[in-house]
PDB file of N, CA and C in Angstrom:
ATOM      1  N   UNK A   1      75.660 193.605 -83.334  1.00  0.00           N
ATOM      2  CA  UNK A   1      74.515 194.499 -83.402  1.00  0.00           C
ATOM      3  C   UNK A   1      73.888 194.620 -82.009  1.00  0.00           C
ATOM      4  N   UNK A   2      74.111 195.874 -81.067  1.00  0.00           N
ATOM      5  CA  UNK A   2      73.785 195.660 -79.939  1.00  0.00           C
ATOM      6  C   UNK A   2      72.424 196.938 -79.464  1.00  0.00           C
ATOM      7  N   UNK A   3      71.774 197.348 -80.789  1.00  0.00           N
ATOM      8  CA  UNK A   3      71.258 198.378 -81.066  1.00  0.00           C
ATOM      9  C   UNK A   3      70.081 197.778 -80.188  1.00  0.00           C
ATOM     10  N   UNK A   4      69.334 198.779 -79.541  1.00  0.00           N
ATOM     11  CA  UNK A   4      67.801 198.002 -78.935  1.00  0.00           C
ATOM     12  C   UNK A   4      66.975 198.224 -79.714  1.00  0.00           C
ATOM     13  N   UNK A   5      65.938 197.166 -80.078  1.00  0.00           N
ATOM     14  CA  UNK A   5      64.718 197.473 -81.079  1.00  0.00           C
ATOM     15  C   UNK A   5      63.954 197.352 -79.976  1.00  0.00           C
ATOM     16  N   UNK A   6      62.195 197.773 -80.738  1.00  0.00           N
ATOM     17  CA  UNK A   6      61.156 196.808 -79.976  1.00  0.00           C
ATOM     18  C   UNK A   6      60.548 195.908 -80.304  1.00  0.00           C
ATOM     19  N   UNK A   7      59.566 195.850 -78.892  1.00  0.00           N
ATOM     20  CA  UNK A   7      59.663 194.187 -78.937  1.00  0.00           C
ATOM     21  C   UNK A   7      60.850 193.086 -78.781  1.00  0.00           C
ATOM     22  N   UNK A   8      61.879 192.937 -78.437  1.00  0.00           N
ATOM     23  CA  UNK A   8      62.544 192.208 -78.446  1.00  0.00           C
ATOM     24  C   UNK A   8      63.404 191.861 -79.383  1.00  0.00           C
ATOM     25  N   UNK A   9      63.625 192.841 -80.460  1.00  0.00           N
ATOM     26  CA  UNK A   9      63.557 192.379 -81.583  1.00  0.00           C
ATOM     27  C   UNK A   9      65.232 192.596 -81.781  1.00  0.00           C
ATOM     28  N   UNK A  10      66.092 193.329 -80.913  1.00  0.00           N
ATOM     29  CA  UNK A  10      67.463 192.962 -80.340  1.00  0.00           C
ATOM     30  C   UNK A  10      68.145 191.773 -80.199  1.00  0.00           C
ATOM     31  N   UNK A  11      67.397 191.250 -79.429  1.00  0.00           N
ATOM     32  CA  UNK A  11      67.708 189.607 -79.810  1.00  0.00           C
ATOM     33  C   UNK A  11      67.577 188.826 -80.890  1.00  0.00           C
ATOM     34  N   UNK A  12      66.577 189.451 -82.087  1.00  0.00           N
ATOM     35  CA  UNK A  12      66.748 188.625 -83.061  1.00  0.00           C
ATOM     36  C   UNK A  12      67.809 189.088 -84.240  1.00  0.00           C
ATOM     37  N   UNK A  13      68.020 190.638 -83.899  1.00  0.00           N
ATOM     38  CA  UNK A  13      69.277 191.492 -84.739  1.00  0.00           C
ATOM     39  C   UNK A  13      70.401 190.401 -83.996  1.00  0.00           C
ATOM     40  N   UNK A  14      70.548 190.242 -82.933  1.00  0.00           N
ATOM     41  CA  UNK A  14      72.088 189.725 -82.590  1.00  0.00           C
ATOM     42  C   UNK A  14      71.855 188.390 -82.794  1.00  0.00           C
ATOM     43  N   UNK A  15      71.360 187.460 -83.076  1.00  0.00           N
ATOM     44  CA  UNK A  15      71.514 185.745 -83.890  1.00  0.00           C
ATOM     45  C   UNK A  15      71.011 185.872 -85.153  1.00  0.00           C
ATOM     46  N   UNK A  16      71.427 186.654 -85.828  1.00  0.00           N
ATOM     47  CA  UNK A  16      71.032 186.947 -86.818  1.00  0.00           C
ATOM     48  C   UNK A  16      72.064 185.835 -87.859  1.00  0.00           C
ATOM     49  N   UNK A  17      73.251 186.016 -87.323  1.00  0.00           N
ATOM     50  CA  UNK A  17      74.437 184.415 -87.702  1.00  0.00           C
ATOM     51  C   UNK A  17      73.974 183.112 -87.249  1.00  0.00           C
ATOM     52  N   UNK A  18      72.844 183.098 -86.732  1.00  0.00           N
ATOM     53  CA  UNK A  18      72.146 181.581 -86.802  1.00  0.00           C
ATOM     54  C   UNK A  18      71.872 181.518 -87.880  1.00  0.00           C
ATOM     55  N   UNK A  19      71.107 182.210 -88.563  1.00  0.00           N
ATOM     56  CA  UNK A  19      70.659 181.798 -90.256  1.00  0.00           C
ATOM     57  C   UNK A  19      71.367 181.630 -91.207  1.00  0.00           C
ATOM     58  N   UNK A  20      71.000 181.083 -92.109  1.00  0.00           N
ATOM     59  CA  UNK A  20      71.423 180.844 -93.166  1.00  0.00           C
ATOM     60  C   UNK A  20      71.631 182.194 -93.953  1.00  0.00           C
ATOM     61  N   UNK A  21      72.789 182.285 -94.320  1.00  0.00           N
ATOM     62  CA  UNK A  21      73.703 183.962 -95.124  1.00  0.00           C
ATOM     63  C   UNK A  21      72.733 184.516 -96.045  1.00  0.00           C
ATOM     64  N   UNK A  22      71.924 183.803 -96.889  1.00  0.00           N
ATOM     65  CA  UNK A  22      71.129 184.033 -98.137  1.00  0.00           C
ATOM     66  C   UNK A  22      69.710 184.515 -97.071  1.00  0.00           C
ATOM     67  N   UNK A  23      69.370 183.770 -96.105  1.00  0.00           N
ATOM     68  CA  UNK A  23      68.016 184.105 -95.483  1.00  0.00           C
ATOM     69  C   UNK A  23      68.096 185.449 -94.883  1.00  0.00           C
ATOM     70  N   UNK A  24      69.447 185.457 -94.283  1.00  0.00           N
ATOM     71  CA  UNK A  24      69.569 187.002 -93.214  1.00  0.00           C
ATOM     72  C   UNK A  24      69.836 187.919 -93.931  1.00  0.00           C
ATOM     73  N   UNK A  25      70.282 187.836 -95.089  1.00  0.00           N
ATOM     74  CA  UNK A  25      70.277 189.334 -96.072  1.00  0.00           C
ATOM     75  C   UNK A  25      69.131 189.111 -96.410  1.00  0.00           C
ATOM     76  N   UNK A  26      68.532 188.369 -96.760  1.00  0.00           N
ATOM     77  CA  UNK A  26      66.562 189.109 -96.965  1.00  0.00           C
ATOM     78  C   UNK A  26      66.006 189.594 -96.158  1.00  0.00           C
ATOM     79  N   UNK A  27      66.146 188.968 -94.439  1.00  0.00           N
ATOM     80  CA  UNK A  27      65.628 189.676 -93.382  1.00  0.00           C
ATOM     81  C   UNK A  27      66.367 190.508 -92.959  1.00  0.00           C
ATOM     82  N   UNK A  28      67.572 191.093 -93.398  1.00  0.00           N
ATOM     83  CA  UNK A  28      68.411 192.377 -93.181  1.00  0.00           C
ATOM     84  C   UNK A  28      67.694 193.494 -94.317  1.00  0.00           C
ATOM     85  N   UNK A  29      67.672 193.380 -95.239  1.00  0.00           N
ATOM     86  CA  UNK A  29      66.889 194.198 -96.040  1.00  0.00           C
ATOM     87  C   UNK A  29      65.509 194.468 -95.510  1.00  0.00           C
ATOM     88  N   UNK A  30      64.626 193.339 -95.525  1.00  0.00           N
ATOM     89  CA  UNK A  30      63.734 193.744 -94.608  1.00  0.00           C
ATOM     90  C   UNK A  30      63.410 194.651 -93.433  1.00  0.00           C
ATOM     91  N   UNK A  31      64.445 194.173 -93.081  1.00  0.00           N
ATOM     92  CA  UNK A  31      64.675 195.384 -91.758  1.00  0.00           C
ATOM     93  C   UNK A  31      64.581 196.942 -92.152  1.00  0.00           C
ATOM     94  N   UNK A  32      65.502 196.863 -93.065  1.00  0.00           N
ATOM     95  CA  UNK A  32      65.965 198.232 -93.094  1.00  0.00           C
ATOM     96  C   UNK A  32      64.682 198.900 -93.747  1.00  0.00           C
ATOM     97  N   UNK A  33      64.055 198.189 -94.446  1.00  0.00           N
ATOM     98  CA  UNK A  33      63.076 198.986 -95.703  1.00  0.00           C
ATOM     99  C   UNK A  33      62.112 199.280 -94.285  1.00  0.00           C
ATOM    100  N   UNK A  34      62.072 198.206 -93.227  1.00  0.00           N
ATOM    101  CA  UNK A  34      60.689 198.524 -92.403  1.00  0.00           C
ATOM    102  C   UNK A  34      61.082 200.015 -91.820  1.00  0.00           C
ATOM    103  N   UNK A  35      62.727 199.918 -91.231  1.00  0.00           N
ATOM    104  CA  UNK A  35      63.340 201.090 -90.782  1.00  0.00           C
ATOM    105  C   UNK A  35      62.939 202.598 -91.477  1.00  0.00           C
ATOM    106  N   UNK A  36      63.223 202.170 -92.873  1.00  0.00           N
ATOM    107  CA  UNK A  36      62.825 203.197 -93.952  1.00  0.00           C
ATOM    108  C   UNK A  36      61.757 204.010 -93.865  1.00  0.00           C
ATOM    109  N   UNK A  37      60.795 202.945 -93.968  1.00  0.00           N
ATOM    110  CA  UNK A  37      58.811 203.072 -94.236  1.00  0.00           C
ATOM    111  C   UNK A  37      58.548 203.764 -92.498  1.00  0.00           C
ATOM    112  N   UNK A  38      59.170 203.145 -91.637  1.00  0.00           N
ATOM    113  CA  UNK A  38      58.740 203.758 -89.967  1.00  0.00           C
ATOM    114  C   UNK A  38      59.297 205.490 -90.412  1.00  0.00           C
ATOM    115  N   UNK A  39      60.621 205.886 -90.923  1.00  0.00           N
ATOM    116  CA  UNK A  39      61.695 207.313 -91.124  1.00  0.00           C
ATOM    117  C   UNK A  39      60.646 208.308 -91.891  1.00  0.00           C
ATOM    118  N   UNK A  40      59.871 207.479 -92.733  1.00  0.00           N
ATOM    119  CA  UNK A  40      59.097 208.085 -93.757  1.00  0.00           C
ATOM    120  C   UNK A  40      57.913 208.769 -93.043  1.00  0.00           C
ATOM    121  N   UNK A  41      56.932 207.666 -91.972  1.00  0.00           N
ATOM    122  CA  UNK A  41      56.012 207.436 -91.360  1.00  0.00           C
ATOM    123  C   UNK A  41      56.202 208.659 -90.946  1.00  0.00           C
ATOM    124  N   UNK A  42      57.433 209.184 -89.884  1.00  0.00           N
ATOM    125  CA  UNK A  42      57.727 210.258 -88.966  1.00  0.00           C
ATOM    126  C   UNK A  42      57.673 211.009 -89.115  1.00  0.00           C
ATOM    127  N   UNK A  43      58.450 211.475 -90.345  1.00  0.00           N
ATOM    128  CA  UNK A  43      58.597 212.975 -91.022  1.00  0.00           C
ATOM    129  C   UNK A  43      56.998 212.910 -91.962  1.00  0.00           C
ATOM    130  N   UNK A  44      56.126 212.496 -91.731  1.00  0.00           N
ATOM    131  CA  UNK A  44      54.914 213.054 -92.383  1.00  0.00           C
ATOM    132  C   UNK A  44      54.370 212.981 -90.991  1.00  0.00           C
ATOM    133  N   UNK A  45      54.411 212.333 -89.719  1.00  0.00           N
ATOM    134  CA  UNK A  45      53.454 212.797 -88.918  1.00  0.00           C
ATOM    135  C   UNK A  45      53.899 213.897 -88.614  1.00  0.00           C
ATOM    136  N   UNK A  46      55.135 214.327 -88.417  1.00  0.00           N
ATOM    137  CA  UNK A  46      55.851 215.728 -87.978  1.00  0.00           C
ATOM    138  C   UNK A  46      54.893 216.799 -88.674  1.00  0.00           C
ATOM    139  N   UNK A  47      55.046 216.591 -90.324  1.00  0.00           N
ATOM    140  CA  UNK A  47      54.688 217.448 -91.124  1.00  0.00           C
ATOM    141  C   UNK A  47      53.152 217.480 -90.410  1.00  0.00           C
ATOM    142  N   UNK A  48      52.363 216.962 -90.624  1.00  0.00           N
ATOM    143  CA  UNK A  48      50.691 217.251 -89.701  1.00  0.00           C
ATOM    144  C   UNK A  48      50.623 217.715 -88.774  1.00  0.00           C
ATOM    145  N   UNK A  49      51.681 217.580 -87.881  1.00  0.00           N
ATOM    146  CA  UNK A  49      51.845 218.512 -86.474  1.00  0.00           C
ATOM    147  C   UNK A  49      52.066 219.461 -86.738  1.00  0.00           C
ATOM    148  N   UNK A  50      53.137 220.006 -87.719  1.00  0.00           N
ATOM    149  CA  UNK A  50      53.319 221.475 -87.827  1.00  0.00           C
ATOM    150  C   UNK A  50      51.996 222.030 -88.754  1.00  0.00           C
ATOM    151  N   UNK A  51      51.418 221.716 -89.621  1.00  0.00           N
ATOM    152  CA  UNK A  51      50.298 222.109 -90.172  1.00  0.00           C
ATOM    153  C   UNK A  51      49.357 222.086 -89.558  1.00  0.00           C
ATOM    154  N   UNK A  52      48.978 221.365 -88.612  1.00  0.00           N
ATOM    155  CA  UNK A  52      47.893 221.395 -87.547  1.00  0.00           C
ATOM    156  C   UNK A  52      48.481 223.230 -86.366  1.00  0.00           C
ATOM    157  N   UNK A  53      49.668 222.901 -86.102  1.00  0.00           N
ATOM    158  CA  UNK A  53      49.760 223.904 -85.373  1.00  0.00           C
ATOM    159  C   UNK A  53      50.085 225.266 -85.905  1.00  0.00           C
ATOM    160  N   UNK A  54      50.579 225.309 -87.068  1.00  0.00           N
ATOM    161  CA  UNK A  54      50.465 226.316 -87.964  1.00  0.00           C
ATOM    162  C   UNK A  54      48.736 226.927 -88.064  1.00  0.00           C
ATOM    163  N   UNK A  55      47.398 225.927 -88.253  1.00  0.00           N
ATOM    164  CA  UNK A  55      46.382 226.735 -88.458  1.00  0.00           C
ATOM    165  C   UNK A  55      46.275 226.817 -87.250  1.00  0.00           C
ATOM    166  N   UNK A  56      46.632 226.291 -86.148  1.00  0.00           N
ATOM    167  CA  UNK A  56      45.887 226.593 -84.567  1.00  0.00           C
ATOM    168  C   UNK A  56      46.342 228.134 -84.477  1.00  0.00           C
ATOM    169  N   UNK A  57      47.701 228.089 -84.577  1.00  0.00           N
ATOM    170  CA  UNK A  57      48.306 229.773 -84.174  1.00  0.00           C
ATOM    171  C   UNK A  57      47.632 230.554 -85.164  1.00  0.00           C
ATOM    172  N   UNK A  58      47.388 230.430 -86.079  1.00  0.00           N
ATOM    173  CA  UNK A  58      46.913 231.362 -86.985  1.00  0.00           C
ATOM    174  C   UNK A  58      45.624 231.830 -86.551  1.00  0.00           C
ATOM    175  N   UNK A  59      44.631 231.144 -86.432  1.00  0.00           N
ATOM    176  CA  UNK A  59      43.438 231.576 -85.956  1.00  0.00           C
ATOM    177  C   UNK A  59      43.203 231.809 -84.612  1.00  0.00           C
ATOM    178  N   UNK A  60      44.424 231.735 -83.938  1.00  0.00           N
ATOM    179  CA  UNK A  60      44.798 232.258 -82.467  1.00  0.00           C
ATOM    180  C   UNK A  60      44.654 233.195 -82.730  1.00  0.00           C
ATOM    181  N   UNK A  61      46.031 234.045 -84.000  1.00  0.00           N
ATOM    182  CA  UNK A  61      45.382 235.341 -84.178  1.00  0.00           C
ATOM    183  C   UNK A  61      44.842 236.268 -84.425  1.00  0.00           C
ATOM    184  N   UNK A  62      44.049 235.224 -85.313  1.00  0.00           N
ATOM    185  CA  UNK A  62      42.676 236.428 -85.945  1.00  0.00           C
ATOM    186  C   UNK A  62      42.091 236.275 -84.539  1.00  0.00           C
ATOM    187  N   UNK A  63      41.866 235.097 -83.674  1.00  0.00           N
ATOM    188  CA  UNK A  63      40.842 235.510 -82.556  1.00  0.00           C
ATOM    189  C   UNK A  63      41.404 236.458 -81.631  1.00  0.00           C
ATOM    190  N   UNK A  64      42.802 236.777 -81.627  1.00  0.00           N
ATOM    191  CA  UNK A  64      43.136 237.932 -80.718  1.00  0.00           C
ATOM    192  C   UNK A  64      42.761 239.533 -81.174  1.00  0.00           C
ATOM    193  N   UNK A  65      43.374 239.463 -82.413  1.00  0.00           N
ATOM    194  CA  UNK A  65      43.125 240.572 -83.635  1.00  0.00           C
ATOM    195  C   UNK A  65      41.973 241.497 -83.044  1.00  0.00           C
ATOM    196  N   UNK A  66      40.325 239.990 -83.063  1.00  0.00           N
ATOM    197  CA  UNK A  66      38.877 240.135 -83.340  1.00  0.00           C
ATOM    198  C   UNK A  66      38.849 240.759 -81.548  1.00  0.00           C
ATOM    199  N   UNK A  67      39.307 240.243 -80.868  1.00  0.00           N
ATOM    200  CA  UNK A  67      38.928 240.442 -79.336  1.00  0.00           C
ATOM    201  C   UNK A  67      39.695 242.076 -78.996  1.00  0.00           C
ATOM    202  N   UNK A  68      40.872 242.019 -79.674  1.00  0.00           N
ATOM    203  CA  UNK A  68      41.975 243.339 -79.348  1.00  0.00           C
ATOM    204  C   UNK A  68      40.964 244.762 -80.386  1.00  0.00           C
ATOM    205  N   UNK A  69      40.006 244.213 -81.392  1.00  0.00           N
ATOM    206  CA  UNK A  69      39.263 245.360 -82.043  1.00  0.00           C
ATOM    207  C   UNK A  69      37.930 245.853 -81.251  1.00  0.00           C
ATOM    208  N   UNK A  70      37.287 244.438 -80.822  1.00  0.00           N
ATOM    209  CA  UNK A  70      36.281 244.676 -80.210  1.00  0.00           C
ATOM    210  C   UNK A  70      36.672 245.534 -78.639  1.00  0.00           C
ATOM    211  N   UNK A  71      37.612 245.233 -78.124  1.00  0.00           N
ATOM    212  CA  UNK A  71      38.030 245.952 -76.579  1.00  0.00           C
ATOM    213  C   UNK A  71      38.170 247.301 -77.203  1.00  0.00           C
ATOM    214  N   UNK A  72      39.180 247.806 -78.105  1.00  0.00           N
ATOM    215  CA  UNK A  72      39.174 249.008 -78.907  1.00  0.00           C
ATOM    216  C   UNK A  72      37.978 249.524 -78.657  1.00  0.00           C
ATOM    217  N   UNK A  73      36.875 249.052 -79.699  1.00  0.00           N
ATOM    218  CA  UNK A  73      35.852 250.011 -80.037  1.00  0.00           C
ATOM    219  C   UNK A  73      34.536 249.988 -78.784  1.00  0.00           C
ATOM    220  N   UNK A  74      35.135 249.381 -77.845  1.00  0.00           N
ATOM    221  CA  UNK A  74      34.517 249.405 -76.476  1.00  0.00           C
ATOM    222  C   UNK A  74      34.644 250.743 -75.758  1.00  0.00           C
ATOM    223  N   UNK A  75      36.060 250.701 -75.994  1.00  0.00           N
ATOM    224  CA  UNK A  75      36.960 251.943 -74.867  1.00  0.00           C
ATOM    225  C   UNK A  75      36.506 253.466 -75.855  1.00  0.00           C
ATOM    226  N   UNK A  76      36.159 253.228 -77.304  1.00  0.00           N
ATOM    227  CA  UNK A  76      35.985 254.555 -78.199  1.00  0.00           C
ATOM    228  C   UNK A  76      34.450 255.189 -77.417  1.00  0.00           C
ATOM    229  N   UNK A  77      33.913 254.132 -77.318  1.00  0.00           N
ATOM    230  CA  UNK A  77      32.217 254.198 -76.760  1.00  0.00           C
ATOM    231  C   UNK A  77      31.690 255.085 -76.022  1.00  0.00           C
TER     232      UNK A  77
END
């Protein structure tokens, strides 16, 4: 296992055959579920980024819309 974690935590993936077989499949599972719960974590902060930037653009363009009507009825004047 020569994958880099953080924290250091590379080194504890590769002596992972120091432990006892029964202990390192609990802290191999462990791992993975934390892996899981972080995969999960991501794709919902993603999702808030795009919904955050979804209403930003949107009311970008009503404020262009509002500015492109008002210049309009400037120039009608």
């Amino acid at each position: 296992m020569s994958t880099m974690y953080p924290n250091g935590t590379s080194f504890l993936k590769e002596n992972m055959s120091l432990i006892a077989t029964d202990k390192a499949k609990v802290l191999e599972e462990k791992w993975k579920k934390l892996e899981d719960d972080e995969a999960a974590l991501m794709v919902k902060r993603l999702d808030l980024i795009a919904e955050h930037y979804k209403l930003v653009v949107d009311a970008m363009r009503v404020s262009y819309q509002v500015m492109s009507c008002l210049l309009n009825s400037d120039e009608l004047s």
